[in-house]
Protein backbone atom coordinates (compact mmCIF):
# COMPACT_ATOMS: atom_id res chain seq x y z
CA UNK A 1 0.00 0.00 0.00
CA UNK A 2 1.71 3.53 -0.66
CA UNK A 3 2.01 5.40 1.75
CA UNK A 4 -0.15 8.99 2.19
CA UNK A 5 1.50 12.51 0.82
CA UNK A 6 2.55 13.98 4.14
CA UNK A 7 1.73 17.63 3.71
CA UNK A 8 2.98 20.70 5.87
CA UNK A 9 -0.59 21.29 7.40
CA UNK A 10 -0.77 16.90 8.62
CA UNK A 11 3.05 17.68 9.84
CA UNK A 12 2.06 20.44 11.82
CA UNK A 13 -1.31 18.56 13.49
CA UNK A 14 0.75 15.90 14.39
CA UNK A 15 1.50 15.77 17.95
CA UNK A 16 4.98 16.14 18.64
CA UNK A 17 7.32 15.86 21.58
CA UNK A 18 10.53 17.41 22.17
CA UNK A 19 13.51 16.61 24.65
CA UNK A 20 15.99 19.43 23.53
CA UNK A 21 15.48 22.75 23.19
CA UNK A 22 16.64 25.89 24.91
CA UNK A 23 14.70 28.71 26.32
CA UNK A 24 16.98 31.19 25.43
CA UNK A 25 17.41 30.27 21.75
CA UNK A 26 13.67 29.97 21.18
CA UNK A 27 12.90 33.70 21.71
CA UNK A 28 10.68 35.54 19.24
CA UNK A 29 12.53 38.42 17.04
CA UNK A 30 9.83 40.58 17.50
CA UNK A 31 9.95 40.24 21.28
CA UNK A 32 13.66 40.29 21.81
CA UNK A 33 13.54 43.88 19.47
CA UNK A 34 11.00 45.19 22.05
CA UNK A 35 12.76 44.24 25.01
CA UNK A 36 16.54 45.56 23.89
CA UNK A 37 14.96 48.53 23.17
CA UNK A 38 13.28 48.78 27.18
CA UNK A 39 16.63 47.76 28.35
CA UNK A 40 18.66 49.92 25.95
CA UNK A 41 20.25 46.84 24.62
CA UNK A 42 22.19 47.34 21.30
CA UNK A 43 21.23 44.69 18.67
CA UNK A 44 22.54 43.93 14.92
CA UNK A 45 19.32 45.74 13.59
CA UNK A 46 16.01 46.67 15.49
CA UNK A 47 13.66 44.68 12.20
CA UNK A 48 12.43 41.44 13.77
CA UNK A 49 12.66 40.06 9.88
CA UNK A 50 16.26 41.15 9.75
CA UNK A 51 17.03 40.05 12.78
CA UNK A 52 15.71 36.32 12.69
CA UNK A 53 17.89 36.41 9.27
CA UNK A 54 20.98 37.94 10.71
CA UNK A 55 20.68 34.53 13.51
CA UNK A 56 20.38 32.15 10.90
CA UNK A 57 23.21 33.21 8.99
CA UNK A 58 25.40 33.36 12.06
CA UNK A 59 24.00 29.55 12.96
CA UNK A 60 24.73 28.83 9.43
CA UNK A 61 28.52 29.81 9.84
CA UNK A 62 29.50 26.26 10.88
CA UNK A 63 31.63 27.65 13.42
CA UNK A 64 30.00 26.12 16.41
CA UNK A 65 31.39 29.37 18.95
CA UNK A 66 30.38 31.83 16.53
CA UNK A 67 26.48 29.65 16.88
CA UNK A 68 26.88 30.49 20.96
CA UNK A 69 27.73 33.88 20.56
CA UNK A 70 24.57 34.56 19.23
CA UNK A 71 23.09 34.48 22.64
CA UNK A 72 24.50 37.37 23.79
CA UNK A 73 21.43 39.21 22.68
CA UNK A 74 18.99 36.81 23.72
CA UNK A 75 20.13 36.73 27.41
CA UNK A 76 20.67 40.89 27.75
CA UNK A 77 16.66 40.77 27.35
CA UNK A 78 16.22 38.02 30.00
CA UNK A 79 17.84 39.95 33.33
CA UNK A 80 14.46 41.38 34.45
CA UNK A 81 11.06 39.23 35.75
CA UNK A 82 9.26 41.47 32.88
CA UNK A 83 11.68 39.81 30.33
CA UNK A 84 10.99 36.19 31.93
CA UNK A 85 8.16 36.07 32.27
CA UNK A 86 7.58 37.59 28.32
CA UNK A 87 9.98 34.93 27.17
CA UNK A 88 8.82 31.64 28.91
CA UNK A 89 5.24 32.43 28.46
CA UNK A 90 5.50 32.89 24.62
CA UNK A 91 7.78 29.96 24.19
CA UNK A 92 5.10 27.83 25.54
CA UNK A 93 2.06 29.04 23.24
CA UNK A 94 4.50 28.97 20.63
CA UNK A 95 5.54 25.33 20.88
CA UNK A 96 1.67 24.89 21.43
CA UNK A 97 0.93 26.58 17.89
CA UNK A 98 3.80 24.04 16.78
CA UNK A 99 1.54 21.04 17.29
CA UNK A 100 4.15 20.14 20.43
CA UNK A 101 2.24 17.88 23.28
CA UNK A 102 5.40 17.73 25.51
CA UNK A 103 8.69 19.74 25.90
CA UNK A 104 11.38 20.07 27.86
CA UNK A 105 12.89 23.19 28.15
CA UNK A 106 16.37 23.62 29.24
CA UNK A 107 18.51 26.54 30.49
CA UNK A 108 21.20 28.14 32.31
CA UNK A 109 19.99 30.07 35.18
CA UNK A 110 23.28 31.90 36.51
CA UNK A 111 23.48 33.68 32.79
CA UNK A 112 20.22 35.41 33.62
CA UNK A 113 21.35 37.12 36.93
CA UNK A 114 22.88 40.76 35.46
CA UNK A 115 19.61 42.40 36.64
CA UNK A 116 19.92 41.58 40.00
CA UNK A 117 17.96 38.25 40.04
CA UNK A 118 18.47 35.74 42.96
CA UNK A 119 19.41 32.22 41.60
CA UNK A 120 15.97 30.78 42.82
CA UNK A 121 14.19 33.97 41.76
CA UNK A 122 15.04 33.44 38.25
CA UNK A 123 13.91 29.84 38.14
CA UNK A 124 10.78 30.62 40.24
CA UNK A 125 10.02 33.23 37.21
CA UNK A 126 10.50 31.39 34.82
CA UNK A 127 7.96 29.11 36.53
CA UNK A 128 5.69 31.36 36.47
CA UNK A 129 5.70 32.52 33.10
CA UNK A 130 5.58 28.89 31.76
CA UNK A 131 2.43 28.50 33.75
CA UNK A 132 1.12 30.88 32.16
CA UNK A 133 1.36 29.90 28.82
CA UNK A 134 0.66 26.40 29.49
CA UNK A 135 -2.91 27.79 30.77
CA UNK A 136 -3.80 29.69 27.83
CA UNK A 137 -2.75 27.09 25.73
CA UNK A 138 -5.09 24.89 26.89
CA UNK A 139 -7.67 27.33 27.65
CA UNK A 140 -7.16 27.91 23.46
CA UNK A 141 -8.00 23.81 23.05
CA UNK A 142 -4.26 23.18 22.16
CA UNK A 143 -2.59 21.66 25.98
CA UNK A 144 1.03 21.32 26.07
CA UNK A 145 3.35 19.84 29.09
CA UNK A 146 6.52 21.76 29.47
CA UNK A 147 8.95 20.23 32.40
CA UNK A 148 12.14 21.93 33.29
CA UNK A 149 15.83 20.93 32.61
CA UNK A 150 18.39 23.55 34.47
CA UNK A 151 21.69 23.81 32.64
CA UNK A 152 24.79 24.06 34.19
CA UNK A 153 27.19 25.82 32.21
CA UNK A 154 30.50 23.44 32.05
CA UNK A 155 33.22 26.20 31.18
CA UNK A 156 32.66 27.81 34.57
CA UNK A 157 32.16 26.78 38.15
CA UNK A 158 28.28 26.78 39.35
CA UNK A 159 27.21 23.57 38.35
CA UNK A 160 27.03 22.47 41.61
CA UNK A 161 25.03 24.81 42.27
CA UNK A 162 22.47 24.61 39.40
CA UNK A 163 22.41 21.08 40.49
CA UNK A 164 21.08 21.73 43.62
CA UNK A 165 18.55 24.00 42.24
CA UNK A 166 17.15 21.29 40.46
CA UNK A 167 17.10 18.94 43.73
CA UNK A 168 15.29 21.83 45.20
CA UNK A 169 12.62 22.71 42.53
CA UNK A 170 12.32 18.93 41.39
CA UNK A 171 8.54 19.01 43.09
CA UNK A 172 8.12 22.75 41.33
CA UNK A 173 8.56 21.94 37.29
CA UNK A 174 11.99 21.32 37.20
CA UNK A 175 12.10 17.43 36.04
CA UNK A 176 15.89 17.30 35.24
CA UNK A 177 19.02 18.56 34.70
CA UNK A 178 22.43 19.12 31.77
CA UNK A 179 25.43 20.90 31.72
CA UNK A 180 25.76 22.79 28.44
CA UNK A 181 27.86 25.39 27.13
CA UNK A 182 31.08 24.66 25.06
CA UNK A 183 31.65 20.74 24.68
CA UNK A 184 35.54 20.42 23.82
CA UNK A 185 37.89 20.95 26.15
CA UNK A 186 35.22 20.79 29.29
CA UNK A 187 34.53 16.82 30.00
CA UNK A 188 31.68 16.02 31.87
CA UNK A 189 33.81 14.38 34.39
CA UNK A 190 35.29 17.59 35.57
CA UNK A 191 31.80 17.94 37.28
CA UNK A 192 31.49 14.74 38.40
CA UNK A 193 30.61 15.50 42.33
CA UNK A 194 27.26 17.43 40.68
CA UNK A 195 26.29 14.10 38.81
CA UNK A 196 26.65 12.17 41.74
CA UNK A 197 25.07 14.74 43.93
CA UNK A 198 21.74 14.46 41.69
CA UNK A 199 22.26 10.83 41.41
CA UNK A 200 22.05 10.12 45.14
CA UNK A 201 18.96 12.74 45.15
CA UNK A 202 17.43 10.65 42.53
CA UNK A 203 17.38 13.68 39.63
CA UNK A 204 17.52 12.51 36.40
CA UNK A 205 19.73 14.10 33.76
CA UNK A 206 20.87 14.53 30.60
CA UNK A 207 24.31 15.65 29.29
CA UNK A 208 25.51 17.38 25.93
CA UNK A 209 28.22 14.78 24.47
CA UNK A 210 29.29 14.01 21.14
CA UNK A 211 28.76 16.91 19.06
CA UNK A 212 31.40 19.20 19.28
CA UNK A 213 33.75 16.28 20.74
CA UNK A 214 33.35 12.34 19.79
CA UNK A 215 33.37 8.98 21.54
CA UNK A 216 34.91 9.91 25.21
CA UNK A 217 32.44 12.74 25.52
CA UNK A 218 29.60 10.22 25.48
CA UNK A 219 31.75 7.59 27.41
CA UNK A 220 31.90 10.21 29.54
CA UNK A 221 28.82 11.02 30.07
CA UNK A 222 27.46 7.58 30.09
CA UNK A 223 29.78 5.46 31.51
CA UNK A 224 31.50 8.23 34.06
CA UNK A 225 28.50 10.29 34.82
CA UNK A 226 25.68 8.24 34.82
CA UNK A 227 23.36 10.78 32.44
CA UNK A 228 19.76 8.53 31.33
CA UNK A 229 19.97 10.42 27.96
CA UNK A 230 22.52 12.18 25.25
CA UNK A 231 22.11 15.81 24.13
CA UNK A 232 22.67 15.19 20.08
CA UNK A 233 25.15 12.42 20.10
CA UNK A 234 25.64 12.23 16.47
CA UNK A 235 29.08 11.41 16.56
CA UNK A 236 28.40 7.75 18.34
CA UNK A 237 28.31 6.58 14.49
CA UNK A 238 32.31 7.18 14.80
CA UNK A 239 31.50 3.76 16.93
CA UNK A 240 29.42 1.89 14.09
CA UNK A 241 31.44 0.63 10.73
CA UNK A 242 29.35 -1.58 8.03
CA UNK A 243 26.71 -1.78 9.96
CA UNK A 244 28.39 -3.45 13.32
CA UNK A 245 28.08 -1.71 16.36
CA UNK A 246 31.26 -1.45 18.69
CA UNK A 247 30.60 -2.05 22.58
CA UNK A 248 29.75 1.92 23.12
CA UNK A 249 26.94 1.97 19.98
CA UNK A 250 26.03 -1.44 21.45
CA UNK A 251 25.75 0.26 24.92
CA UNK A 252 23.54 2.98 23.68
CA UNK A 253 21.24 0.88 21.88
CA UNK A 254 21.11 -1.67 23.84
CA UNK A 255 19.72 0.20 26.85
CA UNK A 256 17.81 2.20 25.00
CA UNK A 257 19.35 5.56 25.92
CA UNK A 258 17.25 8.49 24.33
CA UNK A 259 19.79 10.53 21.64
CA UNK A 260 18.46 14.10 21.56
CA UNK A 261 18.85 15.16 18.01
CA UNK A 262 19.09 18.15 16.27
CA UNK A 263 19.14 18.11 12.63
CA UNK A 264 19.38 22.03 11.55
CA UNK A 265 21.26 22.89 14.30
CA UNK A 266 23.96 19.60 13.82
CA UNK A 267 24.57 20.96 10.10
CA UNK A 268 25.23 24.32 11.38
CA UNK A 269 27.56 23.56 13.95
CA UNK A 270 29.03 21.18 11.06
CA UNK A 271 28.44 17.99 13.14
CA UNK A 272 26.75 16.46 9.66
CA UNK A 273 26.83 17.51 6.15
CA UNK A 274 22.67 17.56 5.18
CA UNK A 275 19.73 16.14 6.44
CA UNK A 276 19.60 13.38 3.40
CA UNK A 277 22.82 11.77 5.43
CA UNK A 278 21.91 13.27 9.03
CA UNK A 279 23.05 10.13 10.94
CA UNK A 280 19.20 10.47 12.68
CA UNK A 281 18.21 8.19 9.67
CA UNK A 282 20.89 5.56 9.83
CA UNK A 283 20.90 5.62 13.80
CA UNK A 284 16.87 5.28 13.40
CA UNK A 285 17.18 2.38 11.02
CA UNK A 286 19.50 0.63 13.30
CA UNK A 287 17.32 0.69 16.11
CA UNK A 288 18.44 3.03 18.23
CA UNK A 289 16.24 5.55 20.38
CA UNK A 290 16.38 8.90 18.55
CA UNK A 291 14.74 11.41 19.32
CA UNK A 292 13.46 14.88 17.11
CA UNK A 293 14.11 18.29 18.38
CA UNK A 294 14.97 21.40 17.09
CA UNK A 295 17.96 22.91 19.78
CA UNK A 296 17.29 26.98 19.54
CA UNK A 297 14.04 27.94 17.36
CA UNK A 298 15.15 31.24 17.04
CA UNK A 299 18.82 30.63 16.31
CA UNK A 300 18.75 28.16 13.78
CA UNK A 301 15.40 29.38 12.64
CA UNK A 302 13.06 26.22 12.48
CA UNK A 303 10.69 24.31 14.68
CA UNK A 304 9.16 21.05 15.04
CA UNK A 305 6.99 21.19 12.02
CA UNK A 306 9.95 22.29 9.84
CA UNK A 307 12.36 19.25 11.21
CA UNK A 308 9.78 16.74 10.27
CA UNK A 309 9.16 18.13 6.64
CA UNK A 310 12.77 17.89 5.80
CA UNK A 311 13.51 14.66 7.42
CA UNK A 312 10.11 14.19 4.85
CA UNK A 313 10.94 15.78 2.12
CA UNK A 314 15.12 15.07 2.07
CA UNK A 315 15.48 11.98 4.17
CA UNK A 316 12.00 9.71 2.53
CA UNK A 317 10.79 9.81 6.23
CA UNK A 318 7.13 8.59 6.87
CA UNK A 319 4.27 9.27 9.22
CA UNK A 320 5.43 6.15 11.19
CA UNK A 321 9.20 6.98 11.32
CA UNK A 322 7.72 10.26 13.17
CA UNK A 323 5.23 8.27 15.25
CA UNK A 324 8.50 6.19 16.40
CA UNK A 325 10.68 9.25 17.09
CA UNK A 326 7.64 10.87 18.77
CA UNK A 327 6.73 7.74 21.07
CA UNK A 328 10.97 7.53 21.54
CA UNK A 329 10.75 10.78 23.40
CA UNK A 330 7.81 10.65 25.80
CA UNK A 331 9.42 6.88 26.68
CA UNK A 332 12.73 8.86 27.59
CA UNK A 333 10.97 11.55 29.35
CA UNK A 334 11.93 12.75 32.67
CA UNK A 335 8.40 12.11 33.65
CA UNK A 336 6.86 9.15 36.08
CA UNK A 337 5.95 6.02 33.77
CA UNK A 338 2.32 5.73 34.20
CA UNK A 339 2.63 9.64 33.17
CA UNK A 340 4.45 8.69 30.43
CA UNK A 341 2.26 5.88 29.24
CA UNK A 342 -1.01 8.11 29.50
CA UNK A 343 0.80 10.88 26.65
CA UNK A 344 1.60 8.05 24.45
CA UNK A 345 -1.92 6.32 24.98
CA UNK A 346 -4.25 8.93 25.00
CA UNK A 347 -2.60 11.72 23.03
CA UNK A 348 0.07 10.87 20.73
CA UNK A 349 -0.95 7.38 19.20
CA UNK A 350 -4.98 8.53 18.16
CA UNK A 351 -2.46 11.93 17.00
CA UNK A 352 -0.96 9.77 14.22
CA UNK A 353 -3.85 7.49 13.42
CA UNK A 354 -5.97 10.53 11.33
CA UNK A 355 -2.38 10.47 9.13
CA UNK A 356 -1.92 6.64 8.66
């Protein structure tokens, strides 16, 4: 039977779930042009069109530090509660308008604390503002869970901390934790007493490994560290040749450990060459857990909807290869099973039946 034309309007009804994305690379131009201007923030150009353009050239650079630097303006609006809340709120309804059923957003809170903001202040803010857009997204008919990851950035030296703010807000919408930030040079072992700290507090968490650095980064991470899932982890095909899996692919696979993939953003940063060879496909085929997710909206200028039509359109995806990558990310959730089981049940499976 052949399968159905998947069109951009069935992509973007499809419920979708995402594992990695980051608050502050999801911002909209429009807003982050209004709040430089209240903070007297200089940016590139003050036209939200230009703007979103001038970010996705920048991401398009390959030059993975020139892709971080573009948060500089993104965090100078995000010192203040007003800026905060603005920001978490309208990244909820706008994952909501995406056709996204459950997200997990992820950031840094000590880069958001030039305005004076207490650690827990800024997390308890950002709270806030995701409540709110959680509640008029379902008061608009389209619900959408959003838990919590809090970043620690692993170039400096408050992971502990941000670590404990996630043992301490676990019970508040904080379901996890990563360290993020620049990947070579700064293992995940060098925070090790963090990892173990959340570990014995029972705090799941996920760590960036293998993109900007190979196979020990997700050793690392894994083996070292303990993390439940990967952020990206293309480069664990450096550990697959013809086909046969070596004992770290075998690892991965074999305990189904969730790899949080970013197609756009991975050919920016020039961990993969298109989305037609985007290991997602091969790692997919071999049956490992991957995961769909788009990284930073804003920066690399896509969203769910868009990831899906080119996996579609460039990589001869189906409805069912998105069904699996969709059910692949509520299983790897940081959310209790039965939760878990009740998304995939109720929500995302009749999702995907209409398109089949």
């Amino acid at each position: 039977m052949t399968a159905p034309r998947v069109d951009t309007d069935t992509l973007r009804r499809l419920p979708k779930a995402v594992l990695h994305d980051h608050l502050d690379g999801g911002l909209r131009p429009a807003t982050v042009v209004e709040l430089a201007d209240a903070v007297g923030h200089t940016l590139p150009t003050t036209d939200p069109g230009e703007l979103a353009a001038w970010y996705y050239e920048a991401a398009n650079s390959g030059d993975l530090v020139r892709y971080i630097a573009t948060f500089e303006h993104t965090l100078a609006v995000m010192q203040s509660r007003e800026g905060l809340l603005r920001t978490a709120e309208e990244y909820v309804l706008d994952l909501a308008a995406d056709g996204v059923v459950y997200a997990e957003v992820r950031y840094a809170p000590e880069l958001m604390l030039r305005g004076g903001l207490t650690l827990n202040e800024v997390v308890e803010t950002v709270q806030e503002g995701l409540a709110a857009g959680m509640a008029k997204a379902a008061a608009a008919g389209t619900p959408v869970r959003v838990g919590t990851l809090l970043c620690g950035m692993r170039m400096f030296d408050r992971v502990r901390e941000a670590a404990d703010l996630a043992v301490a807000y676990r019970d508040a919408g904080v379901v996890g934790f990563d360290i993020a930030g620049a990947e070579d040079g700064f293992p995940p072992a060098d925070h090790l007493a963090a990892f173990e700290h959340l570990r014995r507090e029972s705090v799941p968490f996920t760590i960036h490994a293998g993109e900007a650095h190979g196979l020990p980064s997700i050793h690392q991470a894994l083996q070292v560290c303990g993390a439940q899932r990967i952020g990206h982890g293309v480069r664990i095909t450096e550990d697959i040749v013809d086909g046969k899996l070596g004992r770290l692919a075998g690892w991965v696979r074999d305990r189904r450990i969730a790899l949080e993939m970013c197609p756009t953003s991975n050919l920016q940063t020039g961990c993969a060459t298109s989305i037609a060879e985007h290991p997602i496909t091969a790692l997919k085929d071999l049956g490992f857990r991957v995961t769909l997710n788009t990284d930073n909206r804003l920066v690399s200028g896509t969203t769910m909807t868009r990831e899906m039509s080119l996996l579609v359109e460039e990589a001869g995806w189906t409805v069912e290869d998105l069904r699996t990558v969709t059910v692949n990310a509520v299983k790897s959730a940081f959310l209790p099973f039965d939760e878990r089981r009740a998304l995939i049940e109720d929500v995302v499976l009749p999702g995907y039946e209409s398109a089949l």
